[in-house]
N, C-alpha and C. Protein backbone atom coordinates (compact mmCIF):
# COMPACT_ATOMS: atom_id res chain seq x y z
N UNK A 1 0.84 -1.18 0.00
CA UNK A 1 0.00 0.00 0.00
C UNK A 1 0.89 1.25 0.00
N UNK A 2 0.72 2.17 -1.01
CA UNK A 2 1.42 3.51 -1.09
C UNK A 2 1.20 4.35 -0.05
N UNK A 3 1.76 4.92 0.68
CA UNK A 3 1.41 6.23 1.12
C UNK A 3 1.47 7.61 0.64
N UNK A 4 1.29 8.76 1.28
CA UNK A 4 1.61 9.80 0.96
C UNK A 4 0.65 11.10 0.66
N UNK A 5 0.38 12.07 -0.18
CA UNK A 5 -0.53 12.81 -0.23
C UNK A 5 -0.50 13.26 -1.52
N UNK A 6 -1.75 14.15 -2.11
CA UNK A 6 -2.17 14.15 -3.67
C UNK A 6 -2.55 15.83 -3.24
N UNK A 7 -2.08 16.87 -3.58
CA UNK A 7 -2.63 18.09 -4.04
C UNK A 7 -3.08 18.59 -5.18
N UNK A 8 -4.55 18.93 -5.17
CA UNK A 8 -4.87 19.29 -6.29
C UNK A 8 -4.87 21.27 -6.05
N UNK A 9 -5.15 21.36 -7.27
CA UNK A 9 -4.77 22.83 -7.39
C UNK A 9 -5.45 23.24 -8.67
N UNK A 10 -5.11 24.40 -8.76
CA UNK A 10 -6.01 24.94 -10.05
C UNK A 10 -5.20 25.09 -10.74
N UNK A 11 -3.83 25.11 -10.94
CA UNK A 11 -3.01 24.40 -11.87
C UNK A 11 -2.62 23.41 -12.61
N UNK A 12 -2.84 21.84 -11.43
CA UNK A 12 -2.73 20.85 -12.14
C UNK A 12 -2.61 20.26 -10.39
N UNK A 13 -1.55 19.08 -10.03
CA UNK A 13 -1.73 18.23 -9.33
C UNK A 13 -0.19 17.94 -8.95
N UNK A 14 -0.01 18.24 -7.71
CA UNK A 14 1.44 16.87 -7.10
C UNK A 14 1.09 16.34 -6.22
N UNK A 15 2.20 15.09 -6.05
CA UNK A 15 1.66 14.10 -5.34
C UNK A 15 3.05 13.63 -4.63
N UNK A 16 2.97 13.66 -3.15
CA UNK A 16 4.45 13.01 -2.85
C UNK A 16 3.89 11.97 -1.99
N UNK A 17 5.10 10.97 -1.78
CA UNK A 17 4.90 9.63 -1.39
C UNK A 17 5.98 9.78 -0.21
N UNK A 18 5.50 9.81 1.10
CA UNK A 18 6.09 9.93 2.43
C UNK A 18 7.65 10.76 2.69
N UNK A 19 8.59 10.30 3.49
CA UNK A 19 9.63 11.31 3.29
C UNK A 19 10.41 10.42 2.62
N UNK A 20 10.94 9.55 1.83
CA UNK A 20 11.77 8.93 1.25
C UNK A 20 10.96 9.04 0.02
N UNK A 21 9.90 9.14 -0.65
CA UNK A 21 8.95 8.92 -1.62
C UNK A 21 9.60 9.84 -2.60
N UNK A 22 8.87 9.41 -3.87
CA UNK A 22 9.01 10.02 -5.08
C UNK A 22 7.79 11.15 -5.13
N UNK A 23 8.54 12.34 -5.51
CA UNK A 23 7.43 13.43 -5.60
C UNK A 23 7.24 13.82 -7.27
N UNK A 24 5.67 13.60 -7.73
CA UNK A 24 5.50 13.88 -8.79
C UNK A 24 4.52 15.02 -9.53
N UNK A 25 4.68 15.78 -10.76
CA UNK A 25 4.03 16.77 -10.69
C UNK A 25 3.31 16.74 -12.02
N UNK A 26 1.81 17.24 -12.33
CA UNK A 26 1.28 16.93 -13.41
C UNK A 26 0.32 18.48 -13.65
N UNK A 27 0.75 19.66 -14.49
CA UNK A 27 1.81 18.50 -15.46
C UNK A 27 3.44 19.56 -15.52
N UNK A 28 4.10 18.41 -15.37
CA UNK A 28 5.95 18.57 -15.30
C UNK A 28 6.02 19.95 -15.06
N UNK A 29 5.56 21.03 -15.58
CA UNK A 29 6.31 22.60 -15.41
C UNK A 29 6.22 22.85 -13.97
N UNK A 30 5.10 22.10 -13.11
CA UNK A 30 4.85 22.98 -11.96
C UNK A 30 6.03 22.27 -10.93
N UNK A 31 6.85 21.39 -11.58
CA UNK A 31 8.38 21.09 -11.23
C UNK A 31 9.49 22.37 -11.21
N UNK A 32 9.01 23.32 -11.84
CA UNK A 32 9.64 24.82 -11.78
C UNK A 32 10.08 25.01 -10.41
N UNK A 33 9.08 24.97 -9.56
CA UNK A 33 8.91 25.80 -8.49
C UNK A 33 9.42 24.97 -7.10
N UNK A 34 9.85 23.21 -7.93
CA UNK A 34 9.98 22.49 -6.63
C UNK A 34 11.63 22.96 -6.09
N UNK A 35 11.36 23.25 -4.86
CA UNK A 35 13.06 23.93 -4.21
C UNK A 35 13.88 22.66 -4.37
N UNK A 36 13.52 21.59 -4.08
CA UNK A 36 14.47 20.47 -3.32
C UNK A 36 14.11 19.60 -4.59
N UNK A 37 15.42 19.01 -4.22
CA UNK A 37 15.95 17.42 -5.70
C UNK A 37 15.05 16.17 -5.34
N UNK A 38 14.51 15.83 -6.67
CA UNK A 38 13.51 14.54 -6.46
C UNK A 38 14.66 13.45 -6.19
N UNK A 39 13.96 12.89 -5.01
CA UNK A 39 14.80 11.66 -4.72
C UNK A 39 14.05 11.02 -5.59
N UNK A 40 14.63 9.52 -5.08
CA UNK A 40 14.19 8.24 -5.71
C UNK A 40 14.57 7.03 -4.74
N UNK A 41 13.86 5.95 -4.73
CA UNK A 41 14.28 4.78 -3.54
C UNK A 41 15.56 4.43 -3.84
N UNK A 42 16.00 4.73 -4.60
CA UNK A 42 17.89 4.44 -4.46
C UNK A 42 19.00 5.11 -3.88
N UNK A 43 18.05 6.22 -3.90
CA UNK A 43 18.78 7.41 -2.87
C UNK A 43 18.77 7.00 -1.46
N UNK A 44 19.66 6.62 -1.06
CA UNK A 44 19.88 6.24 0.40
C UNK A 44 19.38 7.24 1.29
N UNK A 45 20.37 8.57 1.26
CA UNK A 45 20.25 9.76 2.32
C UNK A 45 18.51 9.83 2.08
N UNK A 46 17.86 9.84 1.05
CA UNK A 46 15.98 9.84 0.93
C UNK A 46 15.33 8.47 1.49
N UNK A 47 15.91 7.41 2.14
CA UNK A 47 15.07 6.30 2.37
C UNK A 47 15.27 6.16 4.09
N UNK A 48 15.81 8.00 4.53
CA UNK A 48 15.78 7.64 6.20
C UNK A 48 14.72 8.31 6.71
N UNK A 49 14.31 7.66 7.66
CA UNK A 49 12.75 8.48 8.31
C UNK A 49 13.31 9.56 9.42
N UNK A 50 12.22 10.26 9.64
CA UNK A 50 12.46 11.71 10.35
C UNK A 50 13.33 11.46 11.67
N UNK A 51 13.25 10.52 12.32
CA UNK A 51 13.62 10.28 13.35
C UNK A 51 15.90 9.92 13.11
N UNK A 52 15.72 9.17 12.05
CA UNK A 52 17.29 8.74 11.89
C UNK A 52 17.95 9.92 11.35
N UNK A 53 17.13 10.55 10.01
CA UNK A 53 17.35 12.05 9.53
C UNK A 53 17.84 13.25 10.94
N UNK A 54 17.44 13.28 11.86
CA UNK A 54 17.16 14.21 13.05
C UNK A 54 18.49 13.84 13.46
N UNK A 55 18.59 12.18 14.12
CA UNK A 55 19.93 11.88 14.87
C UNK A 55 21.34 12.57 13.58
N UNK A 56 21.28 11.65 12.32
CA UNK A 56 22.57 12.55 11.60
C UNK A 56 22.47 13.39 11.78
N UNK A 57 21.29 14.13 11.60
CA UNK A 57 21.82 15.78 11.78
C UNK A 57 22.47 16.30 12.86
N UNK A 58 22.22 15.73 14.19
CA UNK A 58 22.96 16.10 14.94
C UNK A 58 24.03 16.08 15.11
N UNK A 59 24.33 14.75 14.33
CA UNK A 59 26.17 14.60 14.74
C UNK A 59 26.80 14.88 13.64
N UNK A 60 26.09 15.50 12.65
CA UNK A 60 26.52 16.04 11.26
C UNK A 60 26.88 17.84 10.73
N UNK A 61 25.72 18.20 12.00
CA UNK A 61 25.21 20.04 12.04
C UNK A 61 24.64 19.73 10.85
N UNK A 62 24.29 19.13 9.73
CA UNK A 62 24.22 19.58 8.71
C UNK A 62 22.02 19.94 8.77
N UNK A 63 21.55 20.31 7.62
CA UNK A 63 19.90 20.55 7.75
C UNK A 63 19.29 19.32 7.33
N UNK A 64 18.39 19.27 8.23
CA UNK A 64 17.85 18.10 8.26
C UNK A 64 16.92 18.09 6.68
N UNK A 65 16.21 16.75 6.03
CA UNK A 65 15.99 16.53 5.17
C UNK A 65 14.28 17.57 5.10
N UNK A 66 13.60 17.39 6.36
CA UNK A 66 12.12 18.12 6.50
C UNK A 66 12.65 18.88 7.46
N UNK A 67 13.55 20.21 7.10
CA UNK A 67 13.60 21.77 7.86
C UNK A 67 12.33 22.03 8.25
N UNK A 68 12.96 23.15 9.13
CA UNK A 68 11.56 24.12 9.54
C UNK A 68 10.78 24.59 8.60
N UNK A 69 11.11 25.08 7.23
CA UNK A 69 10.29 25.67 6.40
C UNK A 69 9.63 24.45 5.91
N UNK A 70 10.19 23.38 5.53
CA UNK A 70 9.41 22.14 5.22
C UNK A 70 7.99 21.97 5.76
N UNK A 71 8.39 21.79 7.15
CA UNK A 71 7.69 21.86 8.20
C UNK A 71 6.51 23.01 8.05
N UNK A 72 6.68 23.58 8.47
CA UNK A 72 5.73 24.94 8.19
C UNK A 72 4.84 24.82 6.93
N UNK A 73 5.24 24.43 5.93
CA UNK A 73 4.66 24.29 4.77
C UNK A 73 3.84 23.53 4.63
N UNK A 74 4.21 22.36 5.44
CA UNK A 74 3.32 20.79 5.67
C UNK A 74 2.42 21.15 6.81
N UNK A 75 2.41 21.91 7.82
CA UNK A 75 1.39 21.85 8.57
C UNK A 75 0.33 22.88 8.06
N UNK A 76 1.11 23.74 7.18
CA UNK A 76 -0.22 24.78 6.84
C UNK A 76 -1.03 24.26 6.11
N UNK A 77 -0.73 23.49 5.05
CA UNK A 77 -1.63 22.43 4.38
C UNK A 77 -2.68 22.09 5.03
N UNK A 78 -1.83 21.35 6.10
CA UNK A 78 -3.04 20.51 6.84
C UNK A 78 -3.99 21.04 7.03
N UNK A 79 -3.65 22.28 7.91
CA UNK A 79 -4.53 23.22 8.66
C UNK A 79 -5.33 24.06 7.61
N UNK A 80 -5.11 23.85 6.29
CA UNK A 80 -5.84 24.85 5.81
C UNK A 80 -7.12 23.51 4.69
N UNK A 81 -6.66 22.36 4.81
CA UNK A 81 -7.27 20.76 4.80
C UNK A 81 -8.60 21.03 5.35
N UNK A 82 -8.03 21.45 6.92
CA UNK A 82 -9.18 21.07 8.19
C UNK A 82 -10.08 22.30 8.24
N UNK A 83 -9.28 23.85 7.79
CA UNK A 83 -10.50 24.72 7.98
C UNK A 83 -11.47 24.62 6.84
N UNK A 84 -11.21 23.78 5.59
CA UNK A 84 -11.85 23.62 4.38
C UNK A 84 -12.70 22.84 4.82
N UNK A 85 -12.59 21.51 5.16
CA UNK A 85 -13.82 20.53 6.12
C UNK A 85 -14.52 21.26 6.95
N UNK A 86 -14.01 21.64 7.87
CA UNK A 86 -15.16 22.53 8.98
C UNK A 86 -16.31 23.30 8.15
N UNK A 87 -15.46 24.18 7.49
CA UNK A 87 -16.54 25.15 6.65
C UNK A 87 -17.43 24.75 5.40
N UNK A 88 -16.36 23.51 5.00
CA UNK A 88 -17.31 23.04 4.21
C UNK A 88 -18.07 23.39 2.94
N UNK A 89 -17.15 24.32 2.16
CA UNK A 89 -16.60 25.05 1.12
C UNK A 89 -15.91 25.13 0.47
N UNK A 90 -15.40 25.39 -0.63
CA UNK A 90 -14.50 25.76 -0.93
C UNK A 90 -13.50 26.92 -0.84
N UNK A 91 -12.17 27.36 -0.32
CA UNK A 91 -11.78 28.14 0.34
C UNK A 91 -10.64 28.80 -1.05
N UNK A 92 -10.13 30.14 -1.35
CA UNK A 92 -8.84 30.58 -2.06
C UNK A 92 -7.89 30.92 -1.09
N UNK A 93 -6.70 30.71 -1.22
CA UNK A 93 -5.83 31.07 0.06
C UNK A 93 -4.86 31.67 -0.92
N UNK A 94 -4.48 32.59 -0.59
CA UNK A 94 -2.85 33.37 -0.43
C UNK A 94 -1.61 33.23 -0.32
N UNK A 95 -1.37 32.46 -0.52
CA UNK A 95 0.08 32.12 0.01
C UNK A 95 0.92 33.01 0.15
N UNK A 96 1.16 34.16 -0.34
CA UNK A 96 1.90 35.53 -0.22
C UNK A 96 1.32 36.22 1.09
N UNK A 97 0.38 36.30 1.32
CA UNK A 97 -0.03 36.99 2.58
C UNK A 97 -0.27 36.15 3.86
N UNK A 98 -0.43 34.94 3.11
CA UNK A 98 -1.29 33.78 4.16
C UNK A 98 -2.47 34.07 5.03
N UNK A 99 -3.38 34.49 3.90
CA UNK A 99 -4.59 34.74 4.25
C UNK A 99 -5.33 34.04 3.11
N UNK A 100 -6.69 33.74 3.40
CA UNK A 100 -8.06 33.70 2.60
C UNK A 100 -7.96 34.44 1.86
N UNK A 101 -8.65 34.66 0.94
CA UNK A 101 -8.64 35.78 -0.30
C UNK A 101 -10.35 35.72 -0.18
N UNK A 102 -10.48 37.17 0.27
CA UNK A 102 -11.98 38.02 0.19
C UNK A 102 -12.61 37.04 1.38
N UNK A 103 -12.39 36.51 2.58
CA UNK A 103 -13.09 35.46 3.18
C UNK A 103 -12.87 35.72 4.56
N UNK A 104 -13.01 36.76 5.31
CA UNK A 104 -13.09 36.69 6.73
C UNK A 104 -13.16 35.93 7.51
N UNK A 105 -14.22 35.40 7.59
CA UNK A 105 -14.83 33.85 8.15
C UNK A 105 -13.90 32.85 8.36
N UNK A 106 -13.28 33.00 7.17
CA UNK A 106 -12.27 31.30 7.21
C UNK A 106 -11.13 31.93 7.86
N UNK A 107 -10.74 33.72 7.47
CA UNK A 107 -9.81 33.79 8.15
C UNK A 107 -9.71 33.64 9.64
N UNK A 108 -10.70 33.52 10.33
CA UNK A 108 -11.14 33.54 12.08
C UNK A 108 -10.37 32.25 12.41
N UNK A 109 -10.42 31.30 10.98
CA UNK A 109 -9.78 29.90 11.77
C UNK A 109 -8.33 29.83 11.32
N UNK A 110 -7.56 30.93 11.46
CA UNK A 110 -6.39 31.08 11.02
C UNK A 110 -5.40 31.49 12.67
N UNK A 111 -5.97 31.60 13.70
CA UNK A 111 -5.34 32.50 14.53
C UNK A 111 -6.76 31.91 15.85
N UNK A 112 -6.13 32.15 16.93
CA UNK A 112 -7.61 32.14 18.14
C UNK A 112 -6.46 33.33 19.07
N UNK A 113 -7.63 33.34 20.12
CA UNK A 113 -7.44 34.35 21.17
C UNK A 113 -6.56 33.84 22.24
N UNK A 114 -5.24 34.55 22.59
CA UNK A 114 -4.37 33.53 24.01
C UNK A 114 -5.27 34.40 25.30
N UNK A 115 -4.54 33.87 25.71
CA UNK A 115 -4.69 33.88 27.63
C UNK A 115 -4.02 34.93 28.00
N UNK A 116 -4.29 35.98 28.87
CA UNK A 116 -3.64 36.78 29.68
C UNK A 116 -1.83 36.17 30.24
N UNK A 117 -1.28 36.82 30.38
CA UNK A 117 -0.71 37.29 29.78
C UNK A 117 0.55 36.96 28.18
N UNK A 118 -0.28 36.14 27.80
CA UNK A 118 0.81 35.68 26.64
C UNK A 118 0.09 36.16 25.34
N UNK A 119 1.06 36.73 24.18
CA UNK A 119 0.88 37.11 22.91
C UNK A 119 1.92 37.11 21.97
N UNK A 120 1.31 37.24 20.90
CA UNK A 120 2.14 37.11 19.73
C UNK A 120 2.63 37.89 19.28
């Protein structure tokens, strides 16, 4: 059984297959924009999971394979996955501003209210 995830877009579609996986893009140009080198399962340094990736890095300094921006990138997805389910719509997002586009509402589930005394 494959894993991994399928983005569709109003461009076209990629699809990557876990952190060692092959990431593919349809159709090919929107490979323009990919920052990082398509592995492949022969690529060793691409067939280690986050956890063994993390330890080299430590004893390496070098950046781990899913950085912080990685990171960041992958959870906003998610989160912008889950405010699409809740609302139950279809949502345009921003990526330059990281906002909704024309959508208040959805933006509410972008941010909540802290606690005395802590802020952002």
């Amino acid at each position: 059984m494959a894993t991994g995830v399928t983005f569709l877009g109003s461009e076209g579609r990629v699809s990557a297959t876990g952190v060692s996986g092959v990431t593919s893009f349809e159709p090919e140009s929107l490979q323009r924009d990919y920052a990082h080198s398509v592995h492949t399962a022969h690529d060793l340094y691409a067939n280690k999971g986050h956890y063994e990736d993390f330890l080299d890095c430590v004893r390496t300094r070098r950046r781990p394979r899913a950085d912080v921006e990685i990171g960041c990138r992958t959870v906003t997805l998610c989160h912008l996955g889950n405010i699409t389910y809740e609302l139950n719509r279809p949502l345009r997002w921003d990526p330059d501003r990281e906002t909704f586009v024309d959508d208040p509402a959805a933006d509410r589930w972008l941010d909540r209210a802290r606690r005395e005394p802590w802020s952002i």
